[in-house]
Structure formats: C-alpha cells, structure tokens
C-alpha atoms as a PDB file:
ATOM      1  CA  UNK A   1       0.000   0.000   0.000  1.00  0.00           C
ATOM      2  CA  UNK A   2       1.447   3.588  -1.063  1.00  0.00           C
ATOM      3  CA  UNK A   3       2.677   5.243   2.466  1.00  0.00           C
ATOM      4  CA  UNK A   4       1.433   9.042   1.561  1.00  0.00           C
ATOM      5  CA  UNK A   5       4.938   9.965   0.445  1.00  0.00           C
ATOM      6  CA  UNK A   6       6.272  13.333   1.410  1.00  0.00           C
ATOM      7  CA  UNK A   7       7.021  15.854  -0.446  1.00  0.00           C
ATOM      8  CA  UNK A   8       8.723  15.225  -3.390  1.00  0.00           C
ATOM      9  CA  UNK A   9       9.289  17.191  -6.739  1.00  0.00           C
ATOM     10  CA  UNK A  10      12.001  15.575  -8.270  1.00  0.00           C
ATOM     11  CA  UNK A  11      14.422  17.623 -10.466  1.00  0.00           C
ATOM     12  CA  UNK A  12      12.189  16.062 -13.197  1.00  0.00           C
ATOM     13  CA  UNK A  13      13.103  18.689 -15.791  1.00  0.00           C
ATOM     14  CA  UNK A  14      15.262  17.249 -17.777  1.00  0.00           C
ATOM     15  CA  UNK A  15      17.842  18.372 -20.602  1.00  0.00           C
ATOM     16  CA  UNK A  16      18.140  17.069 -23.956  1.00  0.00           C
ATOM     17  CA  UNK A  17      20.543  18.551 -26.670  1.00  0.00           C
ATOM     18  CA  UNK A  18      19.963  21.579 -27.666  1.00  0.00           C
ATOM     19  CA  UNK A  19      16.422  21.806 -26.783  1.00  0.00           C
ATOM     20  CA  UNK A  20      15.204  24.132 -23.964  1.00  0.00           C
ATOM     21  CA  UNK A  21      13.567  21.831 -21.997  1.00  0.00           C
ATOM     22  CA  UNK A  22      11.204  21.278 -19.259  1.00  0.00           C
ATOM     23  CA  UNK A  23       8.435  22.878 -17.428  1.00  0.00           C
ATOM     24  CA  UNK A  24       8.226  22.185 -14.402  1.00  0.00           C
ATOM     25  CA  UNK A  25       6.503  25.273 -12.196  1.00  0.00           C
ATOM     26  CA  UNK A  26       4.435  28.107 -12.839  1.00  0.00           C
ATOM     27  CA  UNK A  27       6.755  30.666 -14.716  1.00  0.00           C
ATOM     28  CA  UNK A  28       5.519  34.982 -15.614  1.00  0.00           C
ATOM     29  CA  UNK A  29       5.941  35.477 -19.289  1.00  0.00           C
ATOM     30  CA  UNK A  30       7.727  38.402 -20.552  1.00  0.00           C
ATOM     31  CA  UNK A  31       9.325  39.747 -23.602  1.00  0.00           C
ATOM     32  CA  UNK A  32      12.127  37.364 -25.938  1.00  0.00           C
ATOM     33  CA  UNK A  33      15.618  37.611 -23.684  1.00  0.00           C
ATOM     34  CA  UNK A  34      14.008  38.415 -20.441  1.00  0.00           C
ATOM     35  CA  UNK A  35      14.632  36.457 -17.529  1.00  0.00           C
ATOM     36  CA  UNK A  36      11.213  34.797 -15.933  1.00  0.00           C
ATOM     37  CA  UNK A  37      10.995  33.582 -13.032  1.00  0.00           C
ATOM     38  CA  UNK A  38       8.511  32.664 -10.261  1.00  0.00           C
ATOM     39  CA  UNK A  39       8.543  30.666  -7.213  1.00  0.00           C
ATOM     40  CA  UNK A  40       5.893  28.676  -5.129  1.00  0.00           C
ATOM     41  CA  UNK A  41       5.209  26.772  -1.679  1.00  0.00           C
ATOM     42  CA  UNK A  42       4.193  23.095  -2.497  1.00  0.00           C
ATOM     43  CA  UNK A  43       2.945  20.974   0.167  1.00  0.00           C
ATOM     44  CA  UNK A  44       0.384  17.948  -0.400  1.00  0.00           C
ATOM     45  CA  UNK A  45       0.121  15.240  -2.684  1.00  0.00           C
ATOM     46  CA  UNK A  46       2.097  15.013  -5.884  1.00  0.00           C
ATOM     47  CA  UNK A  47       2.609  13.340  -9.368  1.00  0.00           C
ATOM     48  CA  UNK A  48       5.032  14.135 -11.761  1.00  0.00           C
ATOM     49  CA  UNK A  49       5.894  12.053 -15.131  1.00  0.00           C
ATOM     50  CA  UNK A  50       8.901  13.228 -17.875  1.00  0.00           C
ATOM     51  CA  UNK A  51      10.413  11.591 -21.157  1.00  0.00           C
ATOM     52  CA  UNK A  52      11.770  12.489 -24.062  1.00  0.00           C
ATOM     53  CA  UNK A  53      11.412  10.270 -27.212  1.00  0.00           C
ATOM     54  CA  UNK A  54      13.308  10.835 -30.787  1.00  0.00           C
ATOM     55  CA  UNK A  55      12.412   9.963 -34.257  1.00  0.00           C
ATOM     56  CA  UNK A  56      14.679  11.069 -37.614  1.00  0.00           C
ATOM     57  CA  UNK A  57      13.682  14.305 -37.473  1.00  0.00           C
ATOM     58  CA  UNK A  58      12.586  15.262 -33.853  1.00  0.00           C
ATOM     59  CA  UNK A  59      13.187  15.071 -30.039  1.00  0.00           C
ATOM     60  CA  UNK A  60      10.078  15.244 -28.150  1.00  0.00           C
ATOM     61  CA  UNK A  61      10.182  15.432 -23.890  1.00  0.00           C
ATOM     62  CA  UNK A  62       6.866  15.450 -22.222  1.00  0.00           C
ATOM     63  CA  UNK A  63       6.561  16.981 -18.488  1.00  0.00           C
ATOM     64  CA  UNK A  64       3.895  16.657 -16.264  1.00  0.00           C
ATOM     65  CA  UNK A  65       3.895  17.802 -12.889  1.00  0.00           C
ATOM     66  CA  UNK A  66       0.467  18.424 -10.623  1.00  0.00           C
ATOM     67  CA  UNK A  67       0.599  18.934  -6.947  1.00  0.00           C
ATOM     68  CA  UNK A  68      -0.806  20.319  -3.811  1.00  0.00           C
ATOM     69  CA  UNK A  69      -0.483  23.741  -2.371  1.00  0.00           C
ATOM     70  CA  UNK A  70      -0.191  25.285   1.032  1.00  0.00           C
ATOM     71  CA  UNK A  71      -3.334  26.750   0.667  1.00  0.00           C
ATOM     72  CA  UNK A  72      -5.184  23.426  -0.342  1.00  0.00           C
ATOM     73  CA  UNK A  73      -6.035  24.039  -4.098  1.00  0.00           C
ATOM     74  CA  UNK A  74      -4.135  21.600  -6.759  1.00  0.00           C
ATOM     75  CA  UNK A  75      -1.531  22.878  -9.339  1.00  0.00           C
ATOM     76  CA  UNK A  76      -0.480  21.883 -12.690  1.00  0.00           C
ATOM     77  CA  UNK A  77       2.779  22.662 -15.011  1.00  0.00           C
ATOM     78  CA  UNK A  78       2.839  20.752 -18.201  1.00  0.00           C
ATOM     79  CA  UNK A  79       5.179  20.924 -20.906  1.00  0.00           C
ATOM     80  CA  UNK A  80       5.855  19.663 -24.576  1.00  0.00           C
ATOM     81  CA  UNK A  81       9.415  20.931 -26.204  1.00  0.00           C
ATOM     82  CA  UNK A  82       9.642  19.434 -29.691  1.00  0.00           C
ATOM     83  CA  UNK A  83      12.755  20.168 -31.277  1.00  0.00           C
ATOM     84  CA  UNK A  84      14.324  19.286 -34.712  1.00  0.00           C
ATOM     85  CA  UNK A  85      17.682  17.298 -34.071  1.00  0.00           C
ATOM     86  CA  UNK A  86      19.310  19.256 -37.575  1.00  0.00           C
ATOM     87  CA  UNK A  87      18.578  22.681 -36.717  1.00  0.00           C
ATOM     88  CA  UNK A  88      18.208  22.994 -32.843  1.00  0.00           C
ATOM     89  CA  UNK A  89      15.185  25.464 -34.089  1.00  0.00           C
ATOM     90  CA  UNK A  90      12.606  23.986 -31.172  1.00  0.00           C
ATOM     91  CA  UNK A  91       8.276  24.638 -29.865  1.00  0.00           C
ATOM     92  CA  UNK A  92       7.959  24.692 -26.442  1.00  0.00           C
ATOM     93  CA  UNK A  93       3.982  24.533 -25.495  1.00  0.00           C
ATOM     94  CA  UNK A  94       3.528  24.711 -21.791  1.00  0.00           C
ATOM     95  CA  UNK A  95       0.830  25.821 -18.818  1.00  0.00           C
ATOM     96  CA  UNK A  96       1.039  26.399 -15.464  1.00  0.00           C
ATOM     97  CA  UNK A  97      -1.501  27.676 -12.573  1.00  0.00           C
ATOM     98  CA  UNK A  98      -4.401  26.531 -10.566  1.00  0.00           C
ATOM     99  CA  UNK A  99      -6.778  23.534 -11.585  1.00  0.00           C
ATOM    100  CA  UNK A 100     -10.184  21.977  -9.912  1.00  0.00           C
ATOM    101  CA  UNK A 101      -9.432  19.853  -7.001  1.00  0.00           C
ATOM    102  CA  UNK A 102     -11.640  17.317  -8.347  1.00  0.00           C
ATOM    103  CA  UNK A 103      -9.231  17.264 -11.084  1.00  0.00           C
ATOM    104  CA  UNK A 104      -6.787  15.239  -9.180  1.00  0.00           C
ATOM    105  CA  UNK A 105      -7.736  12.524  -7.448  1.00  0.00           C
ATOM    106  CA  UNK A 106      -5.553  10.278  -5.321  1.00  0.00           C
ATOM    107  CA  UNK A 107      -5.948   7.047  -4.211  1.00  0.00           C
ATOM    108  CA  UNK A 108      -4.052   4.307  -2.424  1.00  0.00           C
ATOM    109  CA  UNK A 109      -2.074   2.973  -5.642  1.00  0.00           C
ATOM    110  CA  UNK A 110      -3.499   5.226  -8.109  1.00  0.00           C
ATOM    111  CA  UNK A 111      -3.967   9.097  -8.958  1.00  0.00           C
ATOM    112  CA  UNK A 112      -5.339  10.406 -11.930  1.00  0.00           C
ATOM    113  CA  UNK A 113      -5.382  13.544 -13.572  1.00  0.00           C
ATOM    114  CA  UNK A 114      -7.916  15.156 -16.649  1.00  0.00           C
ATOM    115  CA  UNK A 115      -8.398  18.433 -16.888  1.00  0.00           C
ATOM    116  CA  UNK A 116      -9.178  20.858 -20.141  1.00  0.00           C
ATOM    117  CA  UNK A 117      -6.699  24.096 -19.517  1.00  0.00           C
ATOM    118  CA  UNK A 118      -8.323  25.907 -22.243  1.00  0.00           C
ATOM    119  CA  UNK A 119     -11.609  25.793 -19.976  1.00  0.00           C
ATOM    120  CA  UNK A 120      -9.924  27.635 -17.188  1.00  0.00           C
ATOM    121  CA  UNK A 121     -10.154  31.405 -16.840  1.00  0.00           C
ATOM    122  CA  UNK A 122      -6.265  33.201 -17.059  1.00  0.00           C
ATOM    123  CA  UNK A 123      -6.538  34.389 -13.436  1.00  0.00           C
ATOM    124  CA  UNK A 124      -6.357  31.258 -12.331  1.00  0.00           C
ATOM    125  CA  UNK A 125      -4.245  29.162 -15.656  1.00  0.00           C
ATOM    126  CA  UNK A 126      -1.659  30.567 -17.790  1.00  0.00           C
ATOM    127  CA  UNK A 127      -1.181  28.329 -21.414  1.00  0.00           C
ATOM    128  CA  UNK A 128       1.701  30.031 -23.576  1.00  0.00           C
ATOM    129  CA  UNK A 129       3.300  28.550 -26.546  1.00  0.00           C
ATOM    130  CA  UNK A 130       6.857  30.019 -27.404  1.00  0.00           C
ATOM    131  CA  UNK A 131       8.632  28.996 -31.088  1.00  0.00           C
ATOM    132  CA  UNK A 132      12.141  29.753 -31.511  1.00  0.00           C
ATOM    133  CA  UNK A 133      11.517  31.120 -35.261  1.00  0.00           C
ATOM    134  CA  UNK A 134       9.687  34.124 -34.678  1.00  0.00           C
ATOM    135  CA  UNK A 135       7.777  33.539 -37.836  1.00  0.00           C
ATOM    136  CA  UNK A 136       5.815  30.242 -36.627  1.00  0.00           C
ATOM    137  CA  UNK A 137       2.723  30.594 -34.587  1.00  0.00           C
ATOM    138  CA  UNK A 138       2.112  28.059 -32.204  1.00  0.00           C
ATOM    139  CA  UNK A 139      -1.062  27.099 -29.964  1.00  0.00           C
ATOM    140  CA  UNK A 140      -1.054  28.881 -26.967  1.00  0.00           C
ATOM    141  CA  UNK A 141      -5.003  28.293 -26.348  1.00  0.00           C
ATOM    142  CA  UNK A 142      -4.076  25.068 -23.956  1.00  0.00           C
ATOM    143  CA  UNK A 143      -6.095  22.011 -23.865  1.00  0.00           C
ATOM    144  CA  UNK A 144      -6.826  18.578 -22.569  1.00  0.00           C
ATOM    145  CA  UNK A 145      -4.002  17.004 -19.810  1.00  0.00           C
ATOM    146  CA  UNK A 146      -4.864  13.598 -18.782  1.00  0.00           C
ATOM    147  CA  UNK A 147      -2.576  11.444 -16.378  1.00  0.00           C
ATOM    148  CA  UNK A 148      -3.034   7.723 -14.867  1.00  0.00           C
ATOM    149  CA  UNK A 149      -0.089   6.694 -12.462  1.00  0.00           C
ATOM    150  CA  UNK A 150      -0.045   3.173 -11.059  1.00  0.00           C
ATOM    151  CA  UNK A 151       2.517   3.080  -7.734  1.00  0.00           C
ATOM    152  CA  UNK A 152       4.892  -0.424  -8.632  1.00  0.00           C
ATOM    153  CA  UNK A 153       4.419  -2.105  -5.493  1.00  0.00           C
ATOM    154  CA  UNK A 154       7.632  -3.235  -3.489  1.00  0.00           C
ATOM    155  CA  UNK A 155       9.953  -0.520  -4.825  1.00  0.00           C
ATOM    156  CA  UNK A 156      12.178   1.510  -2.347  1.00  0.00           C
ATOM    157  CA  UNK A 157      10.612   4.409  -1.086  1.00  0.00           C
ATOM    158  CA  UNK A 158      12.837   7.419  -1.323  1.00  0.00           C
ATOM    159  CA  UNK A 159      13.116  10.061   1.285  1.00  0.00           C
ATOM    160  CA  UNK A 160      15.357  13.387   0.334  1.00  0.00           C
ATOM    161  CA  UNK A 161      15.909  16.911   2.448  1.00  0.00           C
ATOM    162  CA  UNK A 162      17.769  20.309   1.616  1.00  0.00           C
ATOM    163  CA  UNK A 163      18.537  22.026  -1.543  1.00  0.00           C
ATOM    164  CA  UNK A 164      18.932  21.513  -5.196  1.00  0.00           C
ATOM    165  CA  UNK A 165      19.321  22.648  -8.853  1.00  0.00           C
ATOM    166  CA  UNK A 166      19.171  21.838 -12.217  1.00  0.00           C
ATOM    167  CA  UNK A 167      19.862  24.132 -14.992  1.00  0.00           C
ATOM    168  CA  UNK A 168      19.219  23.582 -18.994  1.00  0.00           C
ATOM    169  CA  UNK A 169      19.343  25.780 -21.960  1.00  0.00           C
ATOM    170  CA  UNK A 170      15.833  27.181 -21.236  1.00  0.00           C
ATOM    171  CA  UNK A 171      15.404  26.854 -17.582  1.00  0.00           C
ATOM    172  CA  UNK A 172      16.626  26.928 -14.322  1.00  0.00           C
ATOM    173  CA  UNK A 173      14.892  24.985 -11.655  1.00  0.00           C
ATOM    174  CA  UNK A 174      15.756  24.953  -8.122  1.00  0.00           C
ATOM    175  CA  UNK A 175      13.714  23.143  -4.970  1.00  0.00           C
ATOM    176  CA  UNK A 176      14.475  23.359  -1.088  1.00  0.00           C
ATOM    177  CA  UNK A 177      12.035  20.969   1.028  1.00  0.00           C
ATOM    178  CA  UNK A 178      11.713  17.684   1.710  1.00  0.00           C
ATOM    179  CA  UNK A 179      10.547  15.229  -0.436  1.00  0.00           C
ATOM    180  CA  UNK A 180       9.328  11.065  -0.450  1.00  0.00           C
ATOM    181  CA  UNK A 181       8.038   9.333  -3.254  1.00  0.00           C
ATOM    182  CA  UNK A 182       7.895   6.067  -4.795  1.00  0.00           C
ATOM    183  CA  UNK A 183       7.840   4.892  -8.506  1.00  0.00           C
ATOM    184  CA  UNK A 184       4.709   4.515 -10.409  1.00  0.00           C
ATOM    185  CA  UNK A 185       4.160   3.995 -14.397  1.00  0.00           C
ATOM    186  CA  UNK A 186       2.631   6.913 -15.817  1.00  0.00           C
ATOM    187  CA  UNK A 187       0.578   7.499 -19.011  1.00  0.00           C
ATOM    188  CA  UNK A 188       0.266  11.324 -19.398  1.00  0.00           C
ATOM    189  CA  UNK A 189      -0.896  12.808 -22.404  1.00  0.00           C
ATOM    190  CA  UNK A 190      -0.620  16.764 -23.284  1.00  0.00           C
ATOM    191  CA  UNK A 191      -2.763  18.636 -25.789  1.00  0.00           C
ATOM    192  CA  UNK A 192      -2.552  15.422 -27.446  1.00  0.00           C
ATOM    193  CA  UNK A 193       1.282  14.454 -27.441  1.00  0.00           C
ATOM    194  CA  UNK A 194       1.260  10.947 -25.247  1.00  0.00           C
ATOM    195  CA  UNK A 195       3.959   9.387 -22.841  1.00  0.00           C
ATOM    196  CA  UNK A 196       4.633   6.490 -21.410  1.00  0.00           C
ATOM    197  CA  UNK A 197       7.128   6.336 -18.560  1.00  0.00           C
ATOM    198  CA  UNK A 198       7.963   5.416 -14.710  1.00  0.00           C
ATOM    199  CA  UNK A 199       6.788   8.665 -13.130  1.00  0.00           C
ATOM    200  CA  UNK A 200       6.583   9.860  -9.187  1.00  0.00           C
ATOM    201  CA  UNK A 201       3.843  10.239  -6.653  1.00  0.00           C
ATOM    202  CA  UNK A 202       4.280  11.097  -2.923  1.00  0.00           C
ATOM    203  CA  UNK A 203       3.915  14.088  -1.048  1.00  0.00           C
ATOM    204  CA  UNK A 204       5.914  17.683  -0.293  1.00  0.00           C
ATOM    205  CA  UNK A 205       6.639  18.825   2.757  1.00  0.00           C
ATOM    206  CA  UNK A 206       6.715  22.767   3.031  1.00  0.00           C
ATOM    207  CA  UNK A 207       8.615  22.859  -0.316  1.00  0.00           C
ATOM    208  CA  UNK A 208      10.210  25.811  -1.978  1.00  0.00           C
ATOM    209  CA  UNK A 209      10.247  26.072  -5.606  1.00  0.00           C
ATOM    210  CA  UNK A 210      11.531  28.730  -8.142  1.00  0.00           C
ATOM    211  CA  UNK A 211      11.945  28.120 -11.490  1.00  0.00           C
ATOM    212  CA  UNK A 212      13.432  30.679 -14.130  1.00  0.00           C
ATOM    213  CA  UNK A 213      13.069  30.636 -17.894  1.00  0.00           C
ATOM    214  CA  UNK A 214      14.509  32.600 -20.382  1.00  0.00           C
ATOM    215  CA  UNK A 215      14.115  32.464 -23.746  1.00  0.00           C
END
C-alpha cells in the first residue's frame, strides 16, 4: 500500500541537446531575452511524469507535474518541447496555474489527472506557446491534460531533504524541502502528445520552488 509519500518534486526537468527543456513550475511570461521567473510553496500530494522520445527528425520530452499547495487548491505545469535534431530550431507549449481539485484525485495505488486548460479562466491558468523562429505561430489556447499513475508495489521508497538545482538551456529549476516518493508507471498525455514512462507520486513537505526561464 502507497505510504502518503512526502514531499517530493524531483528535479524532473530534464535536458536534452539543444532543446530548452522542461516545465516544471508556474513561470511569468515576458518579452524574448528576459529572464522569468517565479517561485511557489508546495505541500500535499504530488505526481510528476517526464520523457523524451526521438524519431529522424525530432526530439520530443513530455513533463507533467500536478501537486498540492499550502493553501489546499491543486496545481499543474505541463510541458511539450519538440525540437528538430538538424537545426536545434525547437516549440515549447507549456501551462502552469491553478486547476479543480476534483481534477486530481488520489488514491491508495493510483492518482489520476484530466483536466481541459483551455476551460480555465487566465486568473487562475496561464497556457503560452513560445517557437524559436519568430515567424511560426504556435497554440497557446491550452487544452486537454490527462494522467493515470499506477505506484509499482515493493519498490524503495525514497526520502530526500535540503537544496537543489538543475539548470538547462531554457530553464533553471531549483527546490528546497523535503521530499518522499515512490515509482509509479505513468501514461500522461498533453494537448494530445502521449507518454509512457515510470513517473513519481508522494507528497511535499513545506517545499520551496523557483523556477526561471529565459528564452
């Protein structure tokens, strides 16, 4: 049975060549070269899934990351950078803010996500879309984000405290709590784009979270 895990965000952003990579928390949009950065108090239940896949042409990495507030509400960042592997020129669709409760629901070796961003008003959800040719439009109208993940029974726990950082091309992501978690396979799919992967759930513990991205 899944011991309500403590807070745990794992570094899950995640680099991959010259893409700018991961989501991961709720980030303030501003102008092309501009620093943006935001920061947040987690505390509650979690789930989190990343992966990157790669075909001739492109490297995909999927993020998904919804968890539980200080002030009880539920929160969701989700990414999808698709870059091409001969240019570097790279999309990066992503949201990040508030969703409903019932949204997310937890249960002893399960949690589940669905939720329709594009539903949610803009004081509550931000959706933004960034391409890295200025003449491509991309979506920034958000969507459907759907998430099963199934806790692999008899896997280590894992219990971390204190600081840490991870930085990539587009983003710099840094955590100070405590966090415990345990492995679960996750099937998230974003606006569409689907993933498959071993994912997180657990719980943080009066977590501090700032994220920058610059692009």
């Amino acid at each position: 049975m899944r011991k309500d895990n403590s807070d745990r965000i794992e570094k899950w952003g995640a680099t991959s060549h010259t893409t700018a990579l991961v989501l991961l928390l709720t980030l303030t949009l501003c102008g092309p070269a501009v620093a943006q950065s935001t920061a947040f108090h987690a505390n509650g239940v979690f789930a989190n899934a990343f992966g990157c896949s790669e075909s001739q042409t492109s490297f995909d990495c999927i993020s998904v990351f919804v968890f539980g507030s200080t002030n009880g509400q539920i929160n969701l960042i989700y990414d999808d950078t698709v870059s091409d592997v001969n240019t570097g020129a790279f999309q990066e669709t992503f949201g990040f803010g508030t969703i409903p409760n019932s949204a997310f629901q937890v249960h002893a070796l399960t949690d589940s996500l669905n939720v329709d961003t594009s539903t949610l008003s803009p004081d509550v959800f931000s959706n933004t879309c960034f391409n890295s040719d200025p003449n491509i439009t991309c979506n920034a109208s958000g969507g459907v984000v759907t998430g099963t993940w199934t806790v692999i029974p008899h896997l280590d726990t894992f219990h971390s405290s204190g600081a840490s950082s991870e930085i990539s091309p587009n983003t710099i992501f840094i955590t100070n709590g405590t966090f415990d978690s345990q492995a679960a396979l996750a099937n998230v799919n974003v606006l569409g784009a689907a993933l498959a992967t071993t994912g997180q759930v657990g719980k943080t513990t009066n977590t501090f979270i700032s994220v920058q991205k610059r692009h």
